[in-house]
N, C-alpha and C. Protein backbone atom coordinates (compact mmCIF):
# COMPACT_ATOMS: atom_id res chain seq x y z
N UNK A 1 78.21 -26.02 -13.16
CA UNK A 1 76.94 -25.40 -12.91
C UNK A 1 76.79 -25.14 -11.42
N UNK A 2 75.94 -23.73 -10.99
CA UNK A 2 76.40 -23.58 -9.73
C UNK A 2 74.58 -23.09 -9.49
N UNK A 3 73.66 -23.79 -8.73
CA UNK A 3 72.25 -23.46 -8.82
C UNK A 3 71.87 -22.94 -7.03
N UNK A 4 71.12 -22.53 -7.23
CA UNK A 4 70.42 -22.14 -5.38
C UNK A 4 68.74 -21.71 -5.27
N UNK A 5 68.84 -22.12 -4.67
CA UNK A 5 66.82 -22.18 -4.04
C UNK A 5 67.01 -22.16 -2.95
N UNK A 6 65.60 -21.50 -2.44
CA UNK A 6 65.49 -21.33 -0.58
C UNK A 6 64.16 -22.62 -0.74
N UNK A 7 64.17 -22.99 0.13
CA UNK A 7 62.75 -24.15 0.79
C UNK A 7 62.27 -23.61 1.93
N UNK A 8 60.87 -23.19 2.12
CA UNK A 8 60.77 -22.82 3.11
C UNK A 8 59.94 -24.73 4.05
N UNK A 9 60.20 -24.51 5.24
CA UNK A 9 59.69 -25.78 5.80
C UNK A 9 58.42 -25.77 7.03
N UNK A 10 57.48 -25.40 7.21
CA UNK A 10 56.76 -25.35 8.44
C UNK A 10 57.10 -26.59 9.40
N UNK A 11 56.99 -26.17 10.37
CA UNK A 11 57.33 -27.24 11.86
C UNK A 11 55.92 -26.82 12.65
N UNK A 12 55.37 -27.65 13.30
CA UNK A 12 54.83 -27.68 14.29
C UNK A 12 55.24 -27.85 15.56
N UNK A 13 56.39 -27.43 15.96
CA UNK A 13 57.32 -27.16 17.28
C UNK A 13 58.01 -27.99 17.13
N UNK A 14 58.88 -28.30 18.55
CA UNK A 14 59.55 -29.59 18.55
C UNK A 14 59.62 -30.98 18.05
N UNK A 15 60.81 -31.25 17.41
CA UNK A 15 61.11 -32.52 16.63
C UNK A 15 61.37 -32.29 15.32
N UNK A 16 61.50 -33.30 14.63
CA UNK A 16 62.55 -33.56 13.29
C UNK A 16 61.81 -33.67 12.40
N UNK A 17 61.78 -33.36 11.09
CA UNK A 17 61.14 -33.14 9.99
C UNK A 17 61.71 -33.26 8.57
N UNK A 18 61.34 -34.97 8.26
CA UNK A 18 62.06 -35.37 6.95
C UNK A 18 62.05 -34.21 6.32
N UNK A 19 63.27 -33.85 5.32
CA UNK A 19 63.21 -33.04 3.82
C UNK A 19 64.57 -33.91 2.87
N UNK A 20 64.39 -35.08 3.06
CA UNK A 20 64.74 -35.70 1.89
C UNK A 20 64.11 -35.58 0.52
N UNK A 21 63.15 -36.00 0.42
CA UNK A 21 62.21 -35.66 -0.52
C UNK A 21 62.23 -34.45 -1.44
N UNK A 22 62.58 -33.39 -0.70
CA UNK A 22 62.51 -31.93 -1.13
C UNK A 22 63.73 -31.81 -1.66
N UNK A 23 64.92 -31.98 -1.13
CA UNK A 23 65.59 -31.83 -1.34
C UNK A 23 66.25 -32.65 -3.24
N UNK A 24 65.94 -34.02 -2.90
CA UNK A 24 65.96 -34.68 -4.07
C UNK A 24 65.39 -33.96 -4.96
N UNK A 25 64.48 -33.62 -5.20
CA UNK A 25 63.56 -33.12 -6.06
C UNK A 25 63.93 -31.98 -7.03
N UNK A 26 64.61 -31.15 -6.17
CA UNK A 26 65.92 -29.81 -6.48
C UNK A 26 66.69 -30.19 -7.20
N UNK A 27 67.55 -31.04 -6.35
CA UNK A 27 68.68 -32.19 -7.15
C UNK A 27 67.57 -32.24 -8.75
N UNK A 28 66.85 -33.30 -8.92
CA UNK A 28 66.55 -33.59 -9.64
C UNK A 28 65.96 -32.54 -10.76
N UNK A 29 65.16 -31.51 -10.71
CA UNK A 29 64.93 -30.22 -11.20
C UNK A 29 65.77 -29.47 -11.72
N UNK A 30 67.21 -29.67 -11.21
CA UNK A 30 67.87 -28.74 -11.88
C UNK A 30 69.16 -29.47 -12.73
N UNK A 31 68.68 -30.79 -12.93
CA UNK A 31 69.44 -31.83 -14.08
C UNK A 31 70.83 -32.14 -13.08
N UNK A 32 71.32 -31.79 -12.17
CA UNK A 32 72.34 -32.03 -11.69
C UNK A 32 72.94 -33.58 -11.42
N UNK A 33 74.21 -34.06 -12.49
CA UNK A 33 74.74 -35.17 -12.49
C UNK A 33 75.55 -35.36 -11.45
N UNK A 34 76.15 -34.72 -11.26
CA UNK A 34 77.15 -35.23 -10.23
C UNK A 34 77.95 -33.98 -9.39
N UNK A 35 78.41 -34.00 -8.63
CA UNK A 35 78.62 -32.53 -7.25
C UNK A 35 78.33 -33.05 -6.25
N UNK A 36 78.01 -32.06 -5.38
CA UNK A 36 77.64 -32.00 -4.27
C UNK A 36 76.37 -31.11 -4.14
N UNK A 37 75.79 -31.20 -3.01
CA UNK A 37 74.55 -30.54 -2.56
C UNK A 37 74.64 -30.24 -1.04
N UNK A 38 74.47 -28.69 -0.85
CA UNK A 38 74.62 -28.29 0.47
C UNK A 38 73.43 -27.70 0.75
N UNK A 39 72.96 -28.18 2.06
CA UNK A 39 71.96 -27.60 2.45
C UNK A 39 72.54 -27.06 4.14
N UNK A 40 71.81 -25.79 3.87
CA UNK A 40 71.81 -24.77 4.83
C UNK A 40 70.80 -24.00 5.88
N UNK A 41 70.55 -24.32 6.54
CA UNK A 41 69.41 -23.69 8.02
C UNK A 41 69.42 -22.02 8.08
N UNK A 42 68.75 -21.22 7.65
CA UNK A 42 69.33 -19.63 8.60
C UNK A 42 68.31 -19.30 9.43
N UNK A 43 68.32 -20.43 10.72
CA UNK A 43 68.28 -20.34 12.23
C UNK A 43 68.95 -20.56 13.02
N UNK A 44 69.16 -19.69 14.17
CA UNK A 44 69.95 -20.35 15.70
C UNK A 44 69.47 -21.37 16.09
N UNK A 45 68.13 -21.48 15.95
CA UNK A 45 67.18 -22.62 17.05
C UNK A 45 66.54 -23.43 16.52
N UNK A 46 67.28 -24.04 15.11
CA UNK A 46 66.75 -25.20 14.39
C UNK A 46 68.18 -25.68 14.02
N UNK A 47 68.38 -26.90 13.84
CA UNK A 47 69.16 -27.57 12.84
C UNK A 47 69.06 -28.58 11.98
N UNK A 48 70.10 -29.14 11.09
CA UNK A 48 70.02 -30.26 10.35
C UNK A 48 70.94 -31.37 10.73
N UNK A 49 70.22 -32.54 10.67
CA UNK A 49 71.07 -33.84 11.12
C UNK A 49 70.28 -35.05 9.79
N UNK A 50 71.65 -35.60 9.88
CA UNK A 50 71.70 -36.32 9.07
C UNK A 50 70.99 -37.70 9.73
N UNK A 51 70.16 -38.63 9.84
CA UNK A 51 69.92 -40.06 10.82
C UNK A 51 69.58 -40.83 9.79
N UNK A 52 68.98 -41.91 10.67
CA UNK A 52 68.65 -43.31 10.73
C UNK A 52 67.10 -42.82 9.87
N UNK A 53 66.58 -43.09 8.56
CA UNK A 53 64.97 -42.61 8.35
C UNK A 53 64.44 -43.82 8.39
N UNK A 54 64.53 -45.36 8.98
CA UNK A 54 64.08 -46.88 8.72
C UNK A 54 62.96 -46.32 10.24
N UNK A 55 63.92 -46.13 11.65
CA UNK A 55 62.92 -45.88 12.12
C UNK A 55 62.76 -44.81 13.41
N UNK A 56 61.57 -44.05 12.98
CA UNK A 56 61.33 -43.08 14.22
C UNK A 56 62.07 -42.63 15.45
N UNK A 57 62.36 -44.64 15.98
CA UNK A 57 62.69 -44.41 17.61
C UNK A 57 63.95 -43.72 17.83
N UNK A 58 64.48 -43.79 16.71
CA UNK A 58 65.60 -43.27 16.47
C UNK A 58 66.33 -41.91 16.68
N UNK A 59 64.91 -40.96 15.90
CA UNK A 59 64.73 -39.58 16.39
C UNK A 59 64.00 -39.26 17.88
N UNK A 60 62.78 -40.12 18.07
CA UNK A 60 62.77 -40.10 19.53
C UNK A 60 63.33 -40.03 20.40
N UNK A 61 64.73 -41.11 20.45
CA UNK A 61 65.89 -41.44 21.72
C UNK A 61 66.54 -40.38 21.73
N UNK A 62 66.84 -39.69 20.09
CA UNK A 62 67.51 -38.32 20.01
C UNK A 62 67.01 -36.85 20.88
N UNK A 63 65.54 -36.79 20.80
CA UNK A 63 64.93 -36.08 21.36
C UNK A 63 65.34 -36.15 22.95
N UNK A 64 64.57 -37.61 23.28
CA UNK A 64 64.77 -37.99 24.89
C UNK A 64 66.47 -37.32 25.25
N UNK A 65 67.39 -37.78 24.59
CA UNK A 65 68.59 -37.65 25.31
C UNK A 65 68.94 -36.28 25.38
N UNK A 66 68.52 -35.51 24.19
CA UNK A 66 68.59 -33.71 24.48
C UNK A 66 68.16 -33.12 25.20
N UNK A 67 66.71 -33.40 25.79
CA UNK A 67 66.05 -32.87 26.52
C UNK A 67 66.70 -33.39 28.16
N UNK A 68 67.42 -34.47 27.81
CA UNK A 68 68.42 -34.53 29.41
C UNK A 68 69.52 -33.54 29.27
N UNK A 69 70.26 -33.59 27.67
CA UNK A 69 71.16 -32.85 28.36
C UNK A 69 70.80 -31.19 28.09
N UNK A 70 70.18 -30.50 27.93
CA UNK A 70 69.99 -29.43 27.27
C UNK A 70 68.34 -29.33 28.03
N UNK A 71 68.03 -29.04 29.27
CA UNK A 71 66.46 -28.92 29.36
C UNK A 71 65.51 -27.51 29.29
N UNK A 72 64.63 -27.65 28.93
CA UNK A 72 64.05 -26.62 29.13
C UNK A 72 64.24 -25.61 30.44
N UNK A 73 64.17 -24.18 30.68
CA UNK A 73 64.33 -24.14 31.56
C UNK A 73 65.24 -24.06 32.92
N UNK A 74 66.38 -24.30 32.36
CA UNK A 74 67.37 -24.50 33.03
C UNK A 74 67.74 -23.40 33.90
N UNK A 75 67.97 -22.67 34.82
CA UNK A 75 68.26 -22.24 35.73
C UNK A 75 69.30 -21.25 35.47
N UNK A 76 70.60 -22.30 34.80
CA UNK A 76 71.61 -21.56 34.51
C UNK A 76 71.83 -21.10 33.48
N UNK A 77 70.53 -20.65 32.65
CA UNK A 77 70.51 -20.03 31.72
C UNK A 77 69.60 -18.70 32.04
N UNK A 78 70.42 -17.68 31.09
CA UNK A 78 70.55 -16.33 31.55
C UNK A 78 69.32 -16.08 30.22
N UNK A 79 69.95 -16.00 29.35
CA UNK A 79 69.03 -15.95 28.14
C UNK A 79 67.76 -16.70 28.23
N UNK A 80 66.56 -15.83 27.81
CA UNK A 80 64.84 -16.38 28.20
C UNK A 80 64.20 -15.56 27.32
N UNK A 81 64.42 -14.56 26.76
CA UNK A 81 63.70 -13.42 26.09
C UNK A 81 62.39 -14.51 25.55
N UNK A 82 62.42 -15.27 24.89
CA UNK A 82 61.16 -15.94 24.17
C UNK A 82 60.94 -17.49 25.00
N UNK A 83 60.82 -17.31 26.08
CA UNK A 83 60.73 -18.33 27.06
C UNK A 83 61.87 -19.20 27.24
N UNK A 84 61.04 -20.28 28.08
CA UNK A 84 61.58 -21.25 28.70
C UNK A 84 62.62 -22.24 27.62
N UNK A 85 62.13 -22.62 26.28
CA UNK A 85 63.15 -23.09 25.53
C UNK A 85 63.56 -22.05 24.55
N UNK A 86 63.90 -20.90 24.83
CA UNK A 86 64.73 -19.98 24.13
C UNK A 86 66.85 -20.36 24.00
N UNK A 87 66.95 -20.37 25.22
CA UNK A 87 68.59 -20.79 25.62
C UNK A 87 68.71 -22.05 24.61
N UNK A 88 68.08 -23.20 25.74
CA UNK A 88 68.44 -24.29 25.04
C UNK A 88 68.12 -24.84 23.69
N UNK A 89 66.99 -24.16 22.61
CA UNK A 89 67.09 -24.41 21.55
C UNK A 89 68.82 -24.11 20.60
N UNK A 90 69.11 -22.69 21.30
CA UNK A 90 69.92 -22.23 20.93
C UNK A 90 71.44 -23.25 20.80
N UNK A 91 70.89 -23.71 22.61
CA UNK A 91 72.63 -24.70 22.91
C UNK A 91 72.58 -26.08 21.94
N UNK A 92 70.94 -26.45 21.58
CA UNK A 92 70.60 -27.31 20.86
C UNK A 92 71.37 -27.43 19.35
N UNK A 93 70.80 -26.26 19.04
CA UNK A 93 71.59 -25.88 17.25
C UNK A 93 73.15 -25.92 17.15
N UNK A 94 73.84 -25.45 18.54
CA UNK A 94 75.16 -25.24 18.43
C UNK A 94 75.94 -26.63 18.21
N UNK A 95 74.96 -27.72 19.32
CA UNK A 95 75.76 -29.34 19.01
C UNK A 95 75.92 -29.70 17.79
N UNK A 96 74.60 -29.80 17.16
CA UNK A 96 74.37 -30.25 15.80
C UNK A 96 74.65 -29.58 14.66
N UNK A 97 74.42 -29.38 13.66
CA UNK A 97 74.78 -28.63 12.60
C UNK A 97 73.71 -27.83 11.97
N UNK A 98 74.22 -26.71 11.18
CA UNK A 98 73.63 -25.68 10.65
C UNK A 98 73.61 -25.85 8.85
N UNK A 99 74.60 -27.12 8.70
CA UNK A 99 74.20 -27.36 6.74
C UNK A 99 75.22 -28.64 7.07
N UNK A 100 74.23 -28.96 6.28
CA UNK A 100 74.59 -30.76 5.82
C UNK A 100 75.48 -30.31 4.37
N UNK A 101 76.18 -31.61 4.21
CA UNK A 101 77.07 -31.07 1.99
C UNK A 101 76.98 -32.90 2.09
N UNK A 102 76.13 -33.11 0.65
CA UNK A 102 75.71 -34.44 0.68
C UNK A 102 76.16 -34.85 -1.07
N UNK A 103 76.90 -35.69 -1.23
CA UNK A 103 77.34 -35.90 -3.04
C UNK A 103 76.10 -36.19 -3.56
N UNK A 104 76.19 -35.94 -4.86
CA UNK A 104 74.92 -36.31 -5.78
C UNK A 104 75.96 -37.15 -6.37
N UNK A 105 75.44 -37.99 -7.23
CA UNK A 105 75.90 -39.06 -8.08
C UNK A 105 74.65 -39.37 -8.94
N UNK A 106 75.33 -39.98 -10.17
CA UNK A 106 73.99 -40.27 -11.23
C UNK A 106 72.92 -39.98 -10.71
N UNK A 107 73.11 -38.54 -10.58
CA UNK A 107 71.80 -37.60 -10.78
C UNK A 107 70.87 -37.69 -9.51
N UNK A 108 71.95 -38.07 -8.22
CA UNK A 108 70.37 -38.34 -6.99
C UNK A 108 71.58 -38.55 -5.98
N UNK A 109 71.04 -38.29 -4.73
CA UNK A 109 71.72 -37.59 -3.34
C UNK A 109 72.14 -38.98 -3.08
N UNK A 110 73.43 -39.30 -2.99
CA UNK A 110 74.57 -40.66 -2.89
C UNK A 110 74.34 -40.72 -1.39
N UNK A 111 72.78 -41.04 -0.70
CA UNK A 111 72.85 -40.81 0.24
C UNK A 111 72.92 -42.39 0.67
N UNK A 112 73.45 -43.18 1.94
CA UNK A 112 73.19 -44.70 2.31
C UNK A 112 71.73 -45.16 2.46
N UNK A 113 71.70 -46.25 2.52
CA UNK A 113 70.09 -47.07 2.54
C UNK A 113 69.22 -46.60 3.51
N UNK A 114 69.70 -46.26 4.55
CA UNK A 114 69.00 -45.80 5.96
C UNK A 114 68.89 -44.27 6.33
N UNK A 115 69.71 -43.74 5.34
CA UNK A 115 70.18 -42.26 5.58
C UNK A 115 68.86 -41.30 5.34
N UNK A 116 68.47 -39.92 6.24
CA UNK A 116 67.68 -39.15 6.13
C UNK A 116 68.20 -37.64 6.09
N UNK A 117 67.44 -36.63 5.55
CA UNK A 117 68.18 -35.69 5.92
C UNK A 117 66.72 -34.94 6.84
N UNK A 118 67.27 -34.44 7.92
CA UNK A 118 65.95 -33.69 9.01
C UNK A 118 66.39 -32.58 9.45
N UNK A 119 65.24 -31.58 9.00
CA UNK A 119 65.39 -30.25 10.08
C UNK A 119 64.85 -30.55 11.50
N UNK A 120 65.49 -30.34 12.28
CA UNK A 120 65.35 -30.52 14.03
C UNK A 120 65.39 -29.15 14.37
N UNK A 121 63.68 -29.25 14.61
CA UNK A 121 63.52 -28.20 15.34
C UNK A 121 63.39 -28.07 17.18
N UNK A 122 64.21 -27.20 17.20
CA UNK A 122 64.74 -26.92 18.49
C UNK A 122 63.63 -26.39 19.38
N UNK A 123 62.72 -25.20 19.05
CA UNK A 123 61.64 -24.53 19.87
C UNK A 123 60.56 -25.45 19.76
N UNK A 124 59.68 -24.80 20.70
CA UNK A 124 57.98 -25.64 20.93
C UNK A 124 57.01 -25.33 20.68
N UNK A 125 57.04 -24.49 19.91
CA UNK A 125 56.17 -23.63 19.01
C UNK A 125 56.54 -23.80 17.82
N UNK A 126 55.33 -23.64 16.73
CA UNK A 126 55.52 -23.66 15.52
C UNK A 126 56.01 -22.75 14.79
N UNK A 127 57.51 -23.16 13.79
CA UNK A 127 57.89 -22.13 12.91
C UNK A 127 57.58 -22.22 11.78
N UNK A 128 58.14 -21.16 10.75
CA UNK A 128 58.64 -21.46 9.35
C UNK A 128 60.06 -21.75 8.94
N UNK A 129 60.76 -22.57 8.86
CA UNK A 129 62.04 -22.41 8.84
C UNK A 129 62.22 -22.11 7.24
N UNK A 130 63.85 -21.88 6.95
CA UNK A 130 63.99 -21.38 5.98
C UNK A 130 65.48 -22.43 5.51
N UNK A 131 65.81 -22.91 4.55
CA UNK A 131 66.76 -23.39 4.36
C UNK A 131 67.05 -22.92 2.33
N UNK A 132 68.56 -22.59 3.00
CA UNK A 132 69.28 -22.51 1.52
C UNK A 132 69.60 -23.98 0.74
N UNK A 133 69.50 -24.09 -0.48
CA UNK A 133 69.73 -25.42 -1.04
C UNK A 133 70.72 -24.80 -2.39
N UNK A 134 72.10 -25.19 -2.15
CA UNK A 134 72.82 -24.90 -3.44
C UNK A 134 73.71 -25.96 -3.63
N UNK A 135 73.44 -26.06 -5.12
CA UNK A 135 73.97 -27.34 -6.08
C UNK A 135 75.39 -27.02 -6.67
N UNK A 136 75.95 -27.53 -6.61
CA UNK A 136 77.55 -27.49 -7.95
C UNK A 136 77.81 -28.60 -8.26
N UNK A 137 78.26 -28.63 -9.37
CA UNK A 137 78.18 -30.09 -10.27
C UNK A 137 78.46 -29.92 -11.79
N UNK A 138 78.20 -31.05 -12.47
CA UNK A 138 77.79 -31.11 -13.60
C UNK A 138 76.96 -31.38 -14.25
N UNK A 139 75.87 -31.17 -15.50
CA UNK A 139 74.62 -31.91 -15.45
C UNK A 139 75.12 -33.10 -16.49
């Protein structure tokens, strides 16, 4: 069985935004026993990372340490068309990833005890992001 849905996700600018939940739910909706599940971003200036969901500081320190290496603003960035974090959202998305592929097993995302899945949004302004969600498996 081979299934696909878009999710759309609102962000309120910068930072990470559980969609575990959502994602399961798909999984679960469309009877899927066992496969895999790929989820997919179609933005430059957002991505998906897999973390720690026990606690916050976690995504915080993530934040803090990007914004050292990747700052707003940067000088030596040529690209600005949509401001000051235009570039570096961009250099942002390129570190991290653009689709997570996560196993399902008896029927639910074989994800670890601590494991989250987050869109990280890169800009400082609020988007809509858009993510592909496609299943293969068996039910």
């Amino acid at each position: 069985m081979v299934a696909q849905q878009e999710l759309d996700v609102p962000t309120r600018g910068r930072g990470s935004y559980e969609i575990t939940a959502e994602i399961a739910s798909l999984v679960r909706s469309a009877g899927l026993a066992v496969g895999l599940c790929n989820v997919f971003i179609r933005h430059t200036s957002a991505s998906l990372i897999l973390c720690e969901n026990a606690d916050s500081d976690v995504r915080r320190d993530l934040e803090t340490f990007m914004a050292r290496l990747v700052p707003d603003g940067d000088p030596g960035f040529v690209h600005d068309s949509e401001g000051d974090d235009d570039m570096p959202a961009h250099v942002r998305s390129v570190l991290t990833s653009s689709s997570v592929t996560i196993p399902v097993a008896g029927g639910r995302l074989a994800l670890g005890s601590w494991q989250g899945l987050y869109l990280w949004e890169h800009r400082t302004a609020p988007h809509r992001r858009s993510v592909l969600v496609t299943l293969y498996g068996e039910r």
